[in-house]
C-alpha atoms as a PDB file:
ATOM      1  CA  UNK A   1      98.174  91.833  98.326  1.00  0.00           C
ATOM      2  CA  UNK A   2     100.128  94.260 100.362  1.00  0.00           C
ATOM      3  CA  UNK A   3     103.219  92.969 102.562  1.00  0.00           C
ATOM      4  CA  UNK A   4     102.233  92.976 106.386  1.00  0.00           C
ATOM      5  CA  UNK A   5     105.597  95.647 106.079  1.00  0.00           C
ATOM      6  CA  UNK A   6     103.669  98.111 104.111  1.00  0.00           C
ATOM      7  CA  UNK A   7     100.414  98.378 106.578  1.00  0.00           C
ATOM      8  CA  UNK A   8     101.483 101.620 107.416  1.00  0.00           C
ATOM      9  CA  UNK A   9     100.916 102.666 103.978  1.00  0.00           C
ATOM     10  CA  UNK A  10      96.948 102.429 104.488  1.00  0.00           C
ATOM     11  CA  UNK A  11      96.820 105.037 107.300  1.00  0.00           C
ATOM     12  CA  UNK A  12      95.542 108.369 106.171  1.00  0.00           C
ATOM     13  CA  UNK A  13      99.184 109.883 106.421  1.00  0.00           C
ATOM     14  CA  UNK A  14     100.552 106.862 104.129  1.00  0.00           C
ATOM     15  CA  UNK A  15      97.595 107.360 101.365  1.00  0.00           C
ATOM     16  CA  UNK A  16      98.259 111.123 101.551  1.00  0.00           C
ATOM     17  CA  UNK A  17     102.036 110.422 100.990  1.00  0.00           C
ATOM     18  CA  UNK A  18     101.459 108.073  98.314  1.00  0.00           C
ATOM     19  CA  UNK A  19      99.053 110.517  96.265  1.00  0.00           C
ATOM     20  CA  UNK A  20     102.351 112.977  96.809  1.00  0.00           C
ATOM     21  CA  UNK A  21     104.840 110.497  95.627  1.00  0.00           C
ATOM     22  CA  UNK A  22     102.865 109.388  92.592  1.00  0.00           C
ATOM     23  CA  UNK A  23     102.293 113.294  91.338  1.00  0.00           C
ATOM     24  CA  UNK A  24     105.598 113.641  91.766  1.00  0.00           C
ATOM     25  CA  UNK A  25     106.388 110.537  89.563  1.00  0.00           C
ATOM     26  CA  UNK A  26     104.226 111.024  87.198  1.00  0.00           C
ATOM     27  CA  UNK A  27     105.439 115.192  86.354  1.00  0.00           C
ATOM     28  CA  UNK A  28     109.068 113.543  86.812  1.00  0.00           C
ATOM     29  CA  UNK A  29     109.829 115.208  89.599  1.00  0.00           C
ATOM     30  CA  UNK A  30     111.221 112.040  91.177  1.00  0.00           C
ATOM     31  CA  UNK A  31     112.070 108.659  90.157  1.00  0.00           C
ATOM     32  CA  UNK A  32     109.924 105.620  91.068  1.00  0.00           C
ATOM     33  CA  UNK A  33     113.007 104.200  92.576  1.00  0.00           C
ATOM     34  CA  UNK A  34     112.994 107.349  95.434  1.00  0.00           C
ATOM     35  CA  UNK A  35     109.535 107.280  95.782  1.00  0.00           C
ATOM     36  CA  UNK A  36     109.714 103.269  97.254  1.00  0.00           C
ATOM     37  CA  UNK A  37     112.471 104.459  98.950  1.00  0.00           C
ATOM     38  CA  UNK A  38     110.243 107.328 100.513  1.00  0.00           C
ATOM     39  CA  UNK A  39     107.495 104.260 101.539  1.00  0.00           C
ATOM     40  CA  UNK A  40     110.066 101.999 102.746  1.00  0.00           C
ATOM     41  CA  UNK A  41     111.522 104.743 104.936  1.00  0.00           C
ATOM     42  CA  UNK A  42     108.191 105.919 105.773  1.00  0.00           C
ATOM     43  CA  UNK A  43     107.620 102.047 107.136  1.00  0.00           C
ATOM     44  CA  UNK A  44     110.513 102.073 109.010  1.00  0.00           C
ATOM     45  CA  UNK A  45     109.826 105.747 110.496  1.00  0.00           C
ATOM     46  CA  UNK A  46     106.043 104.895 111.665  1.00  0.00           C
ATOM     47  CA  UNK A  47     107.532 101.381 113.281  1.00  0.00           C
ATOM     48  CA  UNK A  48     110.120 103.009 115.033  1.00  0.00           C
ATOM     49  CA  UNK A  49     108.047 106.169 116.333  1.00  0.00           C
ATOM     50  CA  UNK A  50     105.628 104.039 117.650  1.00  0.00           C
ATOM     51  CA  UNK A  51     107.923 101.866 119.473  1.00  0.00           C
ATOM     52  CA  UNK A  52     109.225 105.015 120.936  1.00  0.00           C
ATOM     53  CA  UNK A  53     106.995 107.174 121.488  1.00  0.00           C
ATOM     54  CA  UNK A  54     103.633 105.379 122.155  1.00  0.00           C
ATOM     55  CA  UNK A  55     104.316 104.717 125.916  1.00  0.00           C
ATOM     56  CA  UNK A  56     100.701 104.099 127.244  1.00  0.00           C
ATOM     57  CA  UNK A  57      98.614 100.903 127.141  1.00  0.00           C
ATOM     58  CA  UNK A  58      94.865  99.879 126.005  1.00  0.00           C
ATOM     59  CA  UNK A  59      93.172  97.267 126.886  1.00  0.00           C
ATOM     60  CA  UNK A  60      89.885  96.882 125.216  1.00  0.00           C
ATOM     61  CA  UNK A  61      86.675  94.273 124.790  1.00  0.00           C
ATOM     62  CA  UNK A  62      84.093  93.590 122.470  1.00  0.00           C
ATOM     63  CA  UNK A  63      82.223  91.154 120.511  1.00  0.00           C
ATOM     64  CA  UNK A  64      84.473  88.865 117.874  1.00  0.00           C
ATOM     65  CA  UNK A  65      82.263  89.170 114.478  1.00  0.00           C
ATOM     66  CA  UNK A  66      84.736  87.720 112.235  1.00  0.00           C
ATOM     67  CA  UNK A  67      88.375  86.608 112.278  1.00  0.00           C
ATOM     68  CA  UNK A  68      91.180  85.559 109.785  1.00  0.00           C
ATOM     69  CA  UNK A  69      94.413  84.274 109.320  1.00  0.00           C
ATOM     70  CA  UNK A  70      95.756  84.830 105.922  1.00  0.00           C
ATOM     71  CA  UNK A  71      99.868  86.087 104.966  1.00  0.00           C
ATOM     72  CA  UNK A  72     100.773  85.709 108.479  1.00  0.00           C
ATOM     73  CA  UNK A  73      98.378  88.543 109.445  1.00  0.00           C
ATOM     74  CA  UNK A  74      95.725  87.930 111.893  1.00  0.00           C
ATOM     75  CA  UNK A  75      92.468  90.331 110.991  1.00  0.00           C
ATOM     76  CA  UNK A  76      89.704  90.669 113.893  1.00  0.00           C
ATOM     77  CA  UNK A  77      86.630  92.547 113.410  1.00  0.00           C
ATOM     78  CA  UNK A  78      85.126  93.775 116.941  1.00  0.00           C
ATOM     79  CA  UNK A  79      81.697  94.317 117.673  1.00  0.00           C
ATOM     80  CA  UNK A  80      80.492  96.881 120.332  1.00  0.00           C
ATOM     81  CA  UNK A  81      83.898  97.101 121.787  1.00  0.00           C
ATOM     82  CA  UNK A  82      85.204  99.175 124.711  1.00  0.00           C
ATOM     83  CA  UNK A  83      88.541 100.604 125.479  1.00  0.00           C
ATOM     84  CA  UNK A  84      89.763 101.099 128.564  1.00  0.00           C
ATOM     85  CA  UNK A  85      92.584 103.468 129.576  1.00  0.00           C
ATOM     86  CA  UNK A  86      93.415 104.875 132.882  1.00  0.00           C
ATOM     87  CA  UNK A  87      91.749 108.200 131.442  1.00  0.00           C
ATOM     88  CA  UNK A  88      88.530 106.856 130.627  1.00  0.00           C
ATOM     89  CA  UNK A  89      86.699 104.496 128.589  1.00  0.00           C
ATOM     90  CA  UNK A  90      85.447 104.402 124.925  1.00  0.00           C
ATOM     91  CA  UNK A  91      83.014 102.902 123.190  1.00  0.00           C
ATOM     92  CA  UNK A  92      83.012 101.872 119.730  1.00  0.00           C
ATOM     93  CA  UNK A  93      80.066 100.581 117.649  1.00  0.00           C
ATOM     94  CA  UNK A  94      82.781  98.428 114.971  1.00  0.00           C
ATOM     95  CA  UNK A  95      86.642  98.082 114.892  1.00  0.00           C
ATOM     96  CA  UNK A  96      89.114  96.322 112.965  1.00  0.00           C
ATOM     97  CA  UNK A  97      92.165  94.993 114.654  1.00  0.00           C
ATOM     98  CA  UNK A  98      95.388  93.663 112.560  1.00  0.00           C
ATOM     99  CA  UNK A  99      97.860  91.605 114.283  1.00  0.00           C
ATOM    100  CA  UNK A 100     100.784  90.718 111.999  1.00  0.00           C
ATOM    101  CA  UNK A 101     104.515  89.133 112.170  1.00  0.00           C
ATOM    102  CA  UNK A 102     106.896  92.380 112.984  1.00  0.00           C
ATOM    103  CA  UNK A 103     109.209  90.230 113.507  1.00  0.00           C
ATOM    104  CA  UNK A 104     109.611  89.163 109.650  1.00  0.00           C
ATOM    105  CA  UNK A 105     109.776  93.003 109.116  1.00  0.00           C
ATOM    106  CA  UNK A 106     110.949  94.870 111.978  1.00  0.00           C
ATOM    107  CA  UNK A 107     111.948  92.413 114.691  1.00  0.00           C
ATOM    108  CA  UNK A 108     108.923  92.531 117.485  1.00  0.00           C
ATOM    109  CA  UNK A 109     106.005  91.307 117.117  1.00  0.00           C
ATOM    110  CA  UNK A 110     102.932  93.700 117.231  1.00  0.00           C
ATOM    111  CA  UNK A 111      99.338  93.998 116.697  1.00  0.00           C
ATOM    112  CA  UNK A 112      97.809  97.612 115.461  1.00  0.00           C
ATOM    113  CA  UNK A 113      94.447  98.774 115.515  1.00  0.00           C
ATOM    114  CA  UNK A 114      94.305 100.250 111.621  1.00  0.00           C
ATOM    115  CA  UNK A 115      90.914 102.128 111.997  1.00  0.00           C
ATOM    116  CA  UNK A 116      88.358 102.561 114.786  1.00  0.00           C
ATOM    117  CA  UNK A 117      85.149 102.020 112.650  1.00  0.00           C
ATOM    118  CA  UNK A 118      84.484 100.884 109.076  1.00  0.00           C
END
């Protein structure tokens, strides 16, 4: 299973950028060494942009389907959930929220919606 520091990594960017790295491995462009060192800076990047960048807040509500706790990641599947932002609302038929331990990885604590239906 995936550390909670690679989530990241399962984003449409990250898959994109892994497809990249492992062409690029496999004609020998780059070493497999660089190309974790690519994901783990990509990790850090993503973290740190967010932090940054991502100034506004969401608060959102929906029906709890199904919940886990497993590798210090919390995983919360949302039925017929709304978001609310000062902008609007949004409704959303399924979403999948992952809450995990930043702190282990990047020191803060965090939750991130990976994907708004499934």
């Amino acid at each position: 299973m995936a550390s909670n520091c690679e989530q990241y990594r399962k984003t449409s960017i990250g898959t994109s950028l892994m497809d990249v790295l492992d062409e690029l491995v496999a004609n020998g462009s780059i070493t497999p060494l660089l190309a974790v060192k690519v994901l783990m800076q990509f990790e850090k990047s993503m973290n740190e942009a967010l932090q940054i960048k991502i100034k506004s807040k969401v608060s959102f509500k929906g029906h709890l389907h199904t919940y886990r706790f497993y590798d210090n990641m919390w995983t919360f599947l949302l039925k017929n959930t709304t978001f609310k932002k000062d902008n609007g609302n949004l409704q959303v038929d399924l979403v999948k929220v992952i809450a995990c331990d930043h702190l282990r990885c990047y020191g803060r604590t965090r939750a991130t919606l990976m994907n708004s239906s499934i």
